[in-house]
N, C-alpha and C. Protein backbone atom coordinates (compact mmCIF):
# COMPACT_ATOMS: atom_id res chain seq x y z
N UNK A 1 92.95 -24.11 210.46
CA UNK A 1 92.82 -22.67 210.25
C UNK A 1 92.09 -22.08 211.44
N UNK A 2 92.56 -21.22 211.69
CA UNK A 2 91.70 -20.52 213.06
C UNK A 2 91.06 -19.01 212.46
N UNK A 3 90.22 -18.72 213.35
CA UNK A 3 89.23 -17.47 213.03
C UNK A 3 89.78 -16.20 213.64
N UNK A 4 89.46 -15.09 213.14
CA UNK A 4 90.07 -13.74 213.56
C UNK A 4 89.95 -14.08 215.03
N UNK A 5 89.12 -14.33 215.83
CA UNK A 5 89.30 -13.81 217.22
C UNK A 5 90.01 -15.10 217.89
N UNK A 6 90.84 -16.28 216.98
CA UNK A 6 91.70 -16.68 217.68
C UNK A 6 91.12 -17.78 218.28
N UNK A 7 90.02 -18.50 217.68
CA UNK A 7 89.42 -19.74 218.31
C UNK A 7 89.91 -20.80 217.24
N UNK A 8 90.06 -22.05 217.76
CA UNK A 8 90.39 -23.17 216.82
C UNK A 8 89.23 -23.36 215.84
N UNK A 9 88.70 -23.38 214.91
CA UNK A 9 87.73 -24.22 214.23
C UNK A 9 87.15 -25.43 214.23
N UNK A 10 85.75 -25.91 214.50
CA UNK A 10 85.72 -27.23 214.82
C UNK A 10 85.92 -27.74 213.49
N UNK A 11 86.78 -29.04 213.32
CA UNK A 11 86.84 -29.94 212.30
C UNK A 11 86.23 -30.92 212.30
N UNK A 12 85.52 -31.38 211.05
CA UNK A 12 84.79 -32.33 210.95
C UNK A 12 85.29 -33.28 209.63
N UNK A 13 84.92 -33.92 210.05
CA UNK A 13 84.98 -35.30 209.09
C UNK A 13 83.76 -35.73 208.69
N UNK A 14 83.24 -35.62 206.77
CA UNK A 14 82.17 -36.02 206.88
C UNK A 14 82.58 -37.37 205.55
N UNK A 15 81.62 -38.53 206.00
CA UNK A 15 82.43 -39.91 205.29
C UNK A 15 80.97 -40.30 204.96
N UNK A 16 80.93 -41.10 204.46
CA UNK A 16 79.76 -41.87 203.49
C UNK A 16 80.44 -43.16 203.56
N UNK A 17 80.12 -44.31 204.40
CA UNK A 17 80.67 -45.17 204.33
C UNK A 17 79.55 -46.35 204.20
N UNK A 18 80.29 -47.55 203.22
CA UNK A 18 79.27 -48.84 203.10
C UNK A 18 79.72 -48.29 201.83
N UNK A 19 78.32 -49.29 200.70
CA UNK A 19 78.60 -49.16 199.01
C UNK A 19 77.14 -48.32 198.61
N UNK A 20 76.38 -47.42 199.88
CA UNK A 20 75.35 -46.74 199.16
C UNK A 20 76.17 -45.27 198.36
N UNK A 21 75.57 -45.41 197.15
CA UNK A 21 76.25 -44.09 196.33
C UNK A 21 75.81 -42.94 196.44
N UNK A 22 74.67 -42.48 197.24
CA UNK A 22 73.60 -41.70 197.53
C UNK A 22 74.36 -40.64 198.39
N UNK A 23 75.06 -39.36 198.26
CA UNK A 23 75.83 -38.63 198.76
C UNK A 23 75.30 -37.08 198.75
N UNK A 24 73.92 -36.96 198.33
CA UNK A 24 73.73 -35.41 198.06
C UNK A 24 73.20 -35.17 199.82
N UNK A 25 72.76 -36.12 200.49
CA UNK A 25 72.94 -35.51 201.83
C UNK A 25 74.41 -35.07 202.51
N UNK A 26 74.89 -35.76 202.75
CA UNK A 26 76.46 -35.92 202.85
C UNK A 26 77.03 -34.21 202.36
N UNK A 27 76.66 -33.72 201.16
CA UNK A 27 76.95 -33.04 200.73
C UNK A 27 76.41 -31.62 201.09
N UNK A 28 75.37 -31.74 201.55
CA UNK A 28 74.40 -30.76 201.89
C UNK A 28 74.61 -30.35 203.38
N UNK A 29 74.75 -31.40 204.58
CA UNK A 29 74.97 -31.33 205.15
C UNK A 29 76.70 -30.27 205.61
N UNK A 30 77.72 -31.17 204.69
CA UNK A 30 79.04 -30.55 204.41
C UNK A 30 78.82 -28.98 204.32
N UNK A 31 78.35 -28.63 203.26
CA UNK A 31 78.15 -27.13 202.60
C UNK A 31 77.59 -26.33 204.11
N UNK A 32 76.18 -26.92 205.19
CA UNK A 32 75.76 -26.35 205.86
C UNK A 32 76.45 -25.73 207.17
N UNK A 33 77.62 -27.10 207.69
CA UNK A 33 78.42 -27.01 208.41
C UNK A 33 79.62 -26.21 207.75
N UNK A 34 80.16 -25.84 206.88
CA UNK A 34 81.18 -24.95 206.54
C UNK A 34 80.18 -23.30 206.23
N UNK A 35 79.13 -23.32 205.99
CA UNK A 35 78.09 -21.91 206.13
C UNK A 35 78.09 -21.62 207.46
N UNK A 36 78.11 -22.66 208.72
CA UNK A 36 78.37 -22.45 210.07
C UNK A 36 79.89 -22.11 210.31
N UNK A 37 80.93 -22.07 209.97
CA UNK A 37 82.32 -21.04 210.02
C UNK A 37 83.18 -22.43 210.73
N UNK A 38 82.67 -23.62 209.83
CA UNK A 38 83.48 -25.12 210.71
C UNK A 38 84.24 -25.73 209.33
N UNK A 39 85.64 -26.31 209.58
CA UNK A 39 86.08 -26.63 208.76
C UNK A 39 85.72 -28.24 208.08
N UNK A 40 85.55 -28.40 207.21
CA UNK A 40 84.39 -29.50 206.60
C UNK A 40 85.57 -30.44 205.44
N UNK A 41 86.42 -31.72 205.87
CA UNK A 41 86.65 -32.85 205.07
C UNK A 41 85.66 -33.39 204.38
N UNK A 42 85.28 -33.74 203.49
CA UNK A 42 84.44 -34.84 202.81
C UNK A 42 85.36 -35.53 202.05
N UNK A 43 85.04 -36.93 202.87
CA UNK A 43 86.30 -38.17 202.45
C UNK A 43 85.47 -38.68 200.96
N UNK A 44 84.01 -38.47 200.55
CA UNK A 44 83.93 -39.33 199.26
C UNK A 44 82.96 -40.28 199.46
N UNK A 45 82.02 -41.39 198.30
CA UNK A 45 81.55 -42.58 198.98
C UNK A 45 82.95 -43.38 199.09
N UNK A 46 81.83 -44.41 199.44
CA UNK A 46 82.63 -45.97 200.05
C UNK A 46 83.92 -46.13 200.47
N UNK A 47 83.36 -45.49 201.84
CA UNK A 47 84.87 -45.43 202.80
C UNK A 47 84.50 -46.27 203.71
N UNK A 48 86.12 -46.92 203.80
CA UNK A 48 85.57 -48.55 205.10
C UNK A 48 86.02 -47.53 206.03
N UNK A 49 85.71 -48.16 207.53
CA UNK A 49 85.92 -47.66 208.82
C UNK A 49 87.10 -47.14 208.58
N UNK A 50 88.12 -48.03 208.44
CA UNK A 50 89.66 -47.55 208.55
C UNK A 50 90.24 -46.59 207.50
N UNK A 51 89.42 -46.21 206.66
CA UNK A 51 89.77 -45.29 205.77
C UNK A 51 89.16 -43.70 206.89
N UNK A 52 87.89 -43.95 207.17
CA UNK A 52 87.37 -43.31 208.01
C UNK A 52 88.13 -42.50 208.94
N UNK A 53 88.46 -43.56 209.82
CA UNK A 53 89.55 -43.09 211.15
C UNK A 53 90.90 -42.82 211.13
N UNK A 54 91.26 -43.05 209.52
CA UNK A 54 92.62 -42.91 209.20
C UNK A 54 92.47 -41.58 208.38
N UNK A 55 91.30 -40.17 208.23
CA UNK A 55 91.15 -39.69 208.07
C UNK A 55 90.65 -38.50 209.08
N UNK A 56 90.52 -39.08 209.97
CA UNK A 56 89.65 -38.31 211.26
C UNK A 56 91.47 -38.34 212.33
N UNK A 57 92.34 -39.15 211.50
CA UNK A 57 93.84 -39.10 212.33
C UNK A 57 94.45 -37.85 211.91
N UNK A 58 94.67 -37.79 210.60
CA UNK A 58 95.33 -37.84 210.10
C UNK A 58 94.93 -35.68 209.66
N UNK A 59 93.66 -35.84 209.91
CA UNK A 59 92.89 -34.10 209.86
C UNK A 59 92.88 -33.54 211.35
N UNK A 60 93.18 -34.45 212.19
CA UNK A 60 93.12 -34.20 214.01
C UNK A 60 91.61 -33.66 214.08
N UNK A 61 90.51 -34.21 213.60
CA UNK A 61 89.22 -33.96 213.44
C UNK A 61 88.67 -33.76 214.95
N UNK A 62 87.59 -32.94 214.87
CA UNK A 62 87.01 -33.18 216.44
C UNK A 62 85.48 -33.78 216.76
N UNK A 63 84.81 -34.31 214.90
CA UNK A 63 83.96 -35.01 214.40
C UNK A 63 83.86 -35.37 213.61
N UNK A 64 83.22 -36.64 213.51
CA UNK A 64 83.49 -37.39 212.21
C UNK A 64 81.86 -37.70 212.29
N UNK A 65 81.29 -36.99 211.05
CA UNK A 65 79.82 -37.27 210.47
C UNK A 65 79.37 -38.62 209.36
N UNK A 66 78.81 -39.34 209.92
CA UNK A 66 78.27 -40.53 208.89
C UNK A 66 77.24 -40.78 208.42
N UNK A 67 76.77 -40.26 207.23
CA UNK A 67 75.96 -40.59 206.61
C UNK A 67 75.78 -41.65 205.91
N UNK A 68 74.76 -42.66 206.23
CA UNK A 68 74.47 -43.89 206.34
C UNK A 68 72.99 -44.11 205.80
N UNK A 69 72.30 -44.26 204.58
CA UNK A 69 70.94 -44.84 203.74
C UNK A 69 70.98 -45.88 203.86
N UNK A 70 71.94 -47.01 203.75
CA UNK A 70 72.31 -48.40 203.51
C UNK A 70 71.31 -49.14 204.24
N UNK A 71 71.09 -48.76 205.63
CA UNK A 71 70.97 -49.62 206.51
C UNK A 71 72.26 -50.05 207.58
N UNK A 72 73.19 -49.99 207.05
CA UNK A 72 74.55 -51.15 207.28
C UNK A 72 74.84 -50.38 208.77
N UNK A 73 74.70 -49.27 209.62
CA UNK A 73 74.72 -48.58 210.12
C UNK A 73 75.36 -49.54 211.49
N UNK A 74 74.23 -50.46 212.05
CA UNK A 74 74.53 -51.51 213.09
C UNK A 74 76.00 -52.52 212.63
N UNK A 75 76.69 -52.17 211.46
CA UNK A 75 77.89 -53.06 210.87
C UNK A 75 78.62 -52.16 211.47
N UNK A 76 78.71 -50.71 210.41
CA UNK A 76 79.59 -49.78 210.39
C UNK A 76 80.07 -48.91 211.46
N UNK A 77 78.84 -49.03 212.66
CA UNK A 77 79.25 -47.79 213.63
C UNK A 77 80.00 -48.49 214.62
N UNK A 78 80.06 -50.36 214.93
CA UNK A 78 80.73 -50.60 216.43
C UNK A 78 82.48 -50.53 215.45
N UNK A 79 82.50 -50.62 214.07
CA UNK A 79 83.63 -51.14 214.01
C UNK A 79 84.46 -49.14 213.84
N UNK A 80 83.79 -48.26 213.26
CA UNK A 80 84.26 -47.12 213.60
C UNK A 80 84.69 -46.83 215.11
N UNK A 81 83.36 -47.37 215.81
CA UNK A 81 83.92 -46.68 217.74
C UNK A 81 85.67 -47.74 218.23
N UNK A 82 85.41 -48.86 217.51
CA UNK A 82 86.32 -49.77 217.72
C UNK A 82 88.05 -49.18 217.20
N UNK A 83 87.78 -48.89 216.24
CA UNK A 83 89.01 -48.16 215.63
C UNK A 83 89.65 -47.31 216.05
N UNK A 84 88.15 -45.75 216.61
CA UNK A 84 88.80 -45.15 217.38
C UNK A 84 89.42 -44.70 218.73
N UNK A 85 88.72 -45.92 219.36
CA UNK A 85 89.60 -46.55 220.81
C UNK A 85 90.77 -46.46 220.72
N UNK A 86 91.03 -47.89 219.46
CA UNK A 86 92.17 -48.27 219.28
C UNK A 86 93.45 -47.07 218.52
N UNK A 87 93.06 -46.16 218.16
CA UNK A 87 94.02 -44.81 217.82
C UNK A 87 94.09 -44.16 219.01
N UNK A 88 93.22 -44.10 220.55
CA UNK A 88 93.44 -43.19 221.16
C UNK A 88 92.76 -41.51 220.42
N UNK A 89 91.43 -42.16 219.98
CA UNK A 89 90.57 -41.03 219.65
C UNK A 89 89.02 -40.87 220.07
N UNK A 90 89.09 -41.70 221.35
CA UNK A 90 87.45 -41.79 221.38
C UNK A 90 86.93 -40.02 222.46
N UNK A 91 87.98 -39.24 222.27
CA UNK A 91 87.21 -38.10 222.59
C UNK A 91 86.54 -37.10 220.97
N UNK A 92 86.82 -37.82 220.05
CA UNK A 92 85.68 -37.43 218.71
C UNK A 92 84.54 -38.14 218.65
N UNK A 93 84.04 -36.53 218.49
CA UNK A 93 82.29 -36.59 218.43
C UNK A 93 81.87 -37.14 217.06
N UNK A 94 81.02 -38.34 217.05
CA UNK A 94 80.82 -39.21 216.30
C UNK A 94 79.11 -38.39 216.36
N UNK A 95 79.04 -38.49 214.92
CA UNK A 95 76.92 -38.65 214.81
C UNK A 95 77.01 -39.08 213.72
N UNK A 96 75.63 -39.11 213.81
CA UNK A 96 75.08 -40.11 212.21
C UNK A 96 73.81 -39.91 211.79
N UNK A 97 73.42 -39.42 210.25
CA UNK A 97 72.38 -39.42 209.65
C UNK A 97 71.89 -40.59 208.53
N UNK A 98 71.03 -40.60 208.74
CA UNK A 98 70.30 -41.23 207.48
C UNK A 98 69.26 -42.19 207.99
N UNK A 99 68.55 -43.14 207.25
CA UNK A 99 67.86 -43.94 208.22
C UNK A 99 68.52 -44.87 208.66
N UNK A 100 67.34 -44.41 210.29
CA UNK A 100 67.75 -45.21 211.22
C UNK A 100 66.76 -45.83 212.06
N UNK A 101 66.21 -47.17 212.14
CA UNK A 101 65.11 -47.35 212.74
C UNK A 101 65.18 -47.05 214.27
N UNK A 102 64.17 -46.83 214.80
CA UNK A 102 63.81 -45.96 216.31
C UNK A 102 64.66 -47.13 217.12
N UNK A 103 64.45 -48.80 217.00
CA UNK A 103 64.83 -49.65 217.77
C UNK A 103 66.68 -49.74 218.10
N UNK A 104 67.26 -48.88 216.49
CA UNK A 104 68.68 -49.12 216.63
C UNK A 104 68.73 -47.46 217.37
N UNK A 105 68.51 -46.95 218.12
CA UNK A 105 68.93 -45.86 218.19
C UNK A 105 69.56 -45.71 219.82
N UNK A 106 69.05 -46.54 220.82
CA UNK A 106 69.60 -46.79 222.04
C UNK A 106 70.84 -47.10 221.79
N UNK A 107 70.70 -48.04 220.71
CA UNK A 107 72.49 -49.51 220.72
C UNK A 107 73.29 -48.32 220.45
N UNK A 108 72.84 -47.44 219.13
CA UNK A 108 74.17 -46.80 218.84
C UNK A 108 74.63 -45.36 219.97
N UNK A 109 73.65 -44.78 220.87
CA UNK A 109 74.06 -44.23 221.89
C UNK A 109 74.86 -44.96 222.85
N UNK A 110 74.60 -46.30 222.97
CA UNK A 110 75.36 -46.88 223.81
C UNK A 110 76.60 -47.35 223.50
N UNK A 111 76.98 -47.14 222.11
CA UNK A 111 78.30 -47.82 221.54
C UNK A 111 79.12 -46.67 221.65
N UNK A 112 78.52 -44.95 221.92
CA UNK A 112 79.68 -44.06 221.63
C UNK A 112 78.76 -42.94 220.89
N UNK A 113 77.87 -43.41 219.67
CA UNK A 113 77.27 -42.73 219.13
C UNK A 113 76.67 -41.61 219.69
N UNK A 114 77.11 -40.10 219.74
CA UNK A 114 76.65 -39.26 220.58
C UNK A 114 75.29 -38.66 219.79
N UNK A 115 75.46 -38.08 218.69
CA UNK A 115 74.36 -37.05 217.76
C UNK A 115 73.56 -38.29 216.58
N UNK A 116 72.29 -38.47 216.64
CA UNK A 116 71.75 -39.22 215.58
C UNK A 116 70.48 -38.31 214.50
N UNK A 117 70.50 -38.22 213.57
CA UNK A 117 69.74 -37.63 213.08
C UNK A 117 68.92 -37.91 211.86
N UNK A 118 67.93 -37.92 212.10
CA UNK A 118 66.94 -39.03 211.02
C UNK A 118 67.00 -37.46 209.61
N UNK A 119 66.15 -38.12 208.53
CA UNK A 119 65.94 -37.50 207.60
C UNK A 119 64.66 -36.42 207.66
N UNK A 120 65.30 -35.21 207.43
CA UNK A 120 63.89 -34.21 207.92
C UNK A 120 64.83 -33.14 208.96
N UNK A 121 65.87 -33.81 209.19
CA UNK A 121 66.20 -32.86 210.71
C UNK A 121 66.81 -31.11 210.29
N UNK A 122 66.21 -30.41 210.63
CA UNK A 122 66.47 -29.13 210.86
C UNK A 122 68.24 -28.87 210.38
N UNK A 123 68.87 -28.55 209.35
CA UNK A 123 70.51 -27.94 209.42
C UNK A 123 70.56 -27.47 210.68
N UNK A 124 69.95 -26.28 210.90
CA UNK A 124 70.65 -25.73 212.31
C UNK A 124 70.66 -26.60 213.66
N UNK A 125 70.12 -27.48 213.76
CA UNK A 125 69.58 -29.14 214.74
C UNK A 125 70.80 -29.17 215.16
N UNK A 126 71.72 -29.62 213.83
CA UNK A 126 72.94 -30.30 213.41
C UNK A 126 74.03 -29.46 213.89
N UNK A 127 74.14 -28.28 213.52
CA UNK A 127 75.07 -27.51 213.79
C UNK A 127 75.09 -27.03 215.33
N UNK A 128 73.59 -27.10 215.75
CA UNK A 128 73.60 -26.82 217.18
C UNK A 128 74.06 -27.70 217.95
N UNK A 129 74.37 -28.61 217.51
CA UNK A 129 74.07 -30.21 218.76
C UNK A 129 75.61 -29.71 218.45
N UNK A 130 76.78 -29.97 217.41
CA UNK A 130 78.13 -30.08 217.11
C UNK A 130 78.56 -28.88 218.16
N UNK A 131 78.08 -27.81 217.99
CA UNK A 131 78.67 -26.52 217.81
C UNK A 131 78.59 -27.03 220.22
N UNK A 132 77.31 -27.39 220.77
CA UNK A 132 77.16 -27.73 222.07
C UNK A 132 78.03 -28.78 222.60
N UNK A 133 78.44 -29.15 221.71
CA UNK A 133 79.07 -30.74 222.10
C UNK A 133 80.54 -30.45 221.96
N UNK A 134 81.21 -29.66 221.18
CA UNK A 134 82.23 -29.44 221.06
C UNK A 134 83.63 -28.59 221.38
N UNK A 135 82.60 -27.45 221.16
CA UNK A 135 82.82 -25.51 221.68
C UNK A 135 83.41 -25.72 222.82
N UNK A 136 83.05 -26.51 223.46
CA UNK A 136 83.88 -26.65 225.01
C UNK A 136 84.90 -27.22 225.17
N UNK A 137 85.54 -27.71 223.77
CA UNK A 137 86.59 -28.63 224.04
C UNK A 137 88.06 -27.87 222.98
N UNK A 138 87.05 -26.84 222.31
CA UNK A 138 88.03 -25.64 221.47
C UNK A 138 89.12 -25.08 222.16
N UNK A 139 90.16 -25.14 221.39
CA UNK A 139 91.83 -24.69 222.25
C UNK A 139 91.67 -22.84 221.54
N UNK A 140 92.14 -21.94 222.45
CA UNK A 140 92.02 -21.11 222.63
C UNK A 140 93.42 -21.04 221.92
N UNK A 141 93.67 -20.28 220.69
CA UNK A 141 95.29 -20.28 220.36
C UNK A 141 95.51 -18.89 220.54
């Protein structure tokens, strides 16, 4: 869907992946980014990677948000960046909330992981970092 003055909408993908059932961030987050004028998937819990990226295909997403409590984060994020190599999608902006200890936070910048955001972080943080990271890559229709 595009906006009166004719800009694409950023799309996002927001997934809850692993077996934590804990989704009212996920959700909150969703609601905040569609209050920001961005179009907002929420795939659900317990989505494996490939449900993930076969959702971030399949919406032509231009981010895919992971909210992650589990821990499992160091499982879940090389095999997401891995997937979306392998589709010919690694120009989607990948971030990730939930906890995350300070020590994993280099690895997952270095795997692809662009936006990380611990618990506490500012909505507008979120929307600013997407809205900077992305806006520049919006097709003018």
């Amino acid at each position: 869907m595009n906006t009166a003055s004719g800009v694409k909408k950023i799309r996002v993908v927001i997934a809850k992946p692993g077996l934590d059932g804990h989704d009212r961030g996920a959700k909150v987050i969703a609601r905040a980014l569609r209050d920001a004028g961005m179009e907002v998937i929420y795939t659900g819990l317990r989505q494996t990677p490939e449900m993930i990226v076969a959702a971030t295909l399949q919406e032509d997403a231009d981010v895919i948000g992971l909210s992650i409590l589990s821990g499992a984060h160091m499982h879940i994020c090389p095999k997401v960046m891995e997937l979306l190599k392998a589709k010919g999608l690694d120009h989607v902006l990948v971030v990730i909330g939930g906890i995350i200890p300070d020590v994993d936070i280099p690895k997952l910048h270095a795997m692809g992981v662009r936006g990380i955001f611990l618990p506490g972080t500012p909505m507008q943080d979120i929307v600013d970092f997407i809205n900077g990271h992305v806006s520049s890559r919006a097709e003018v229709v």
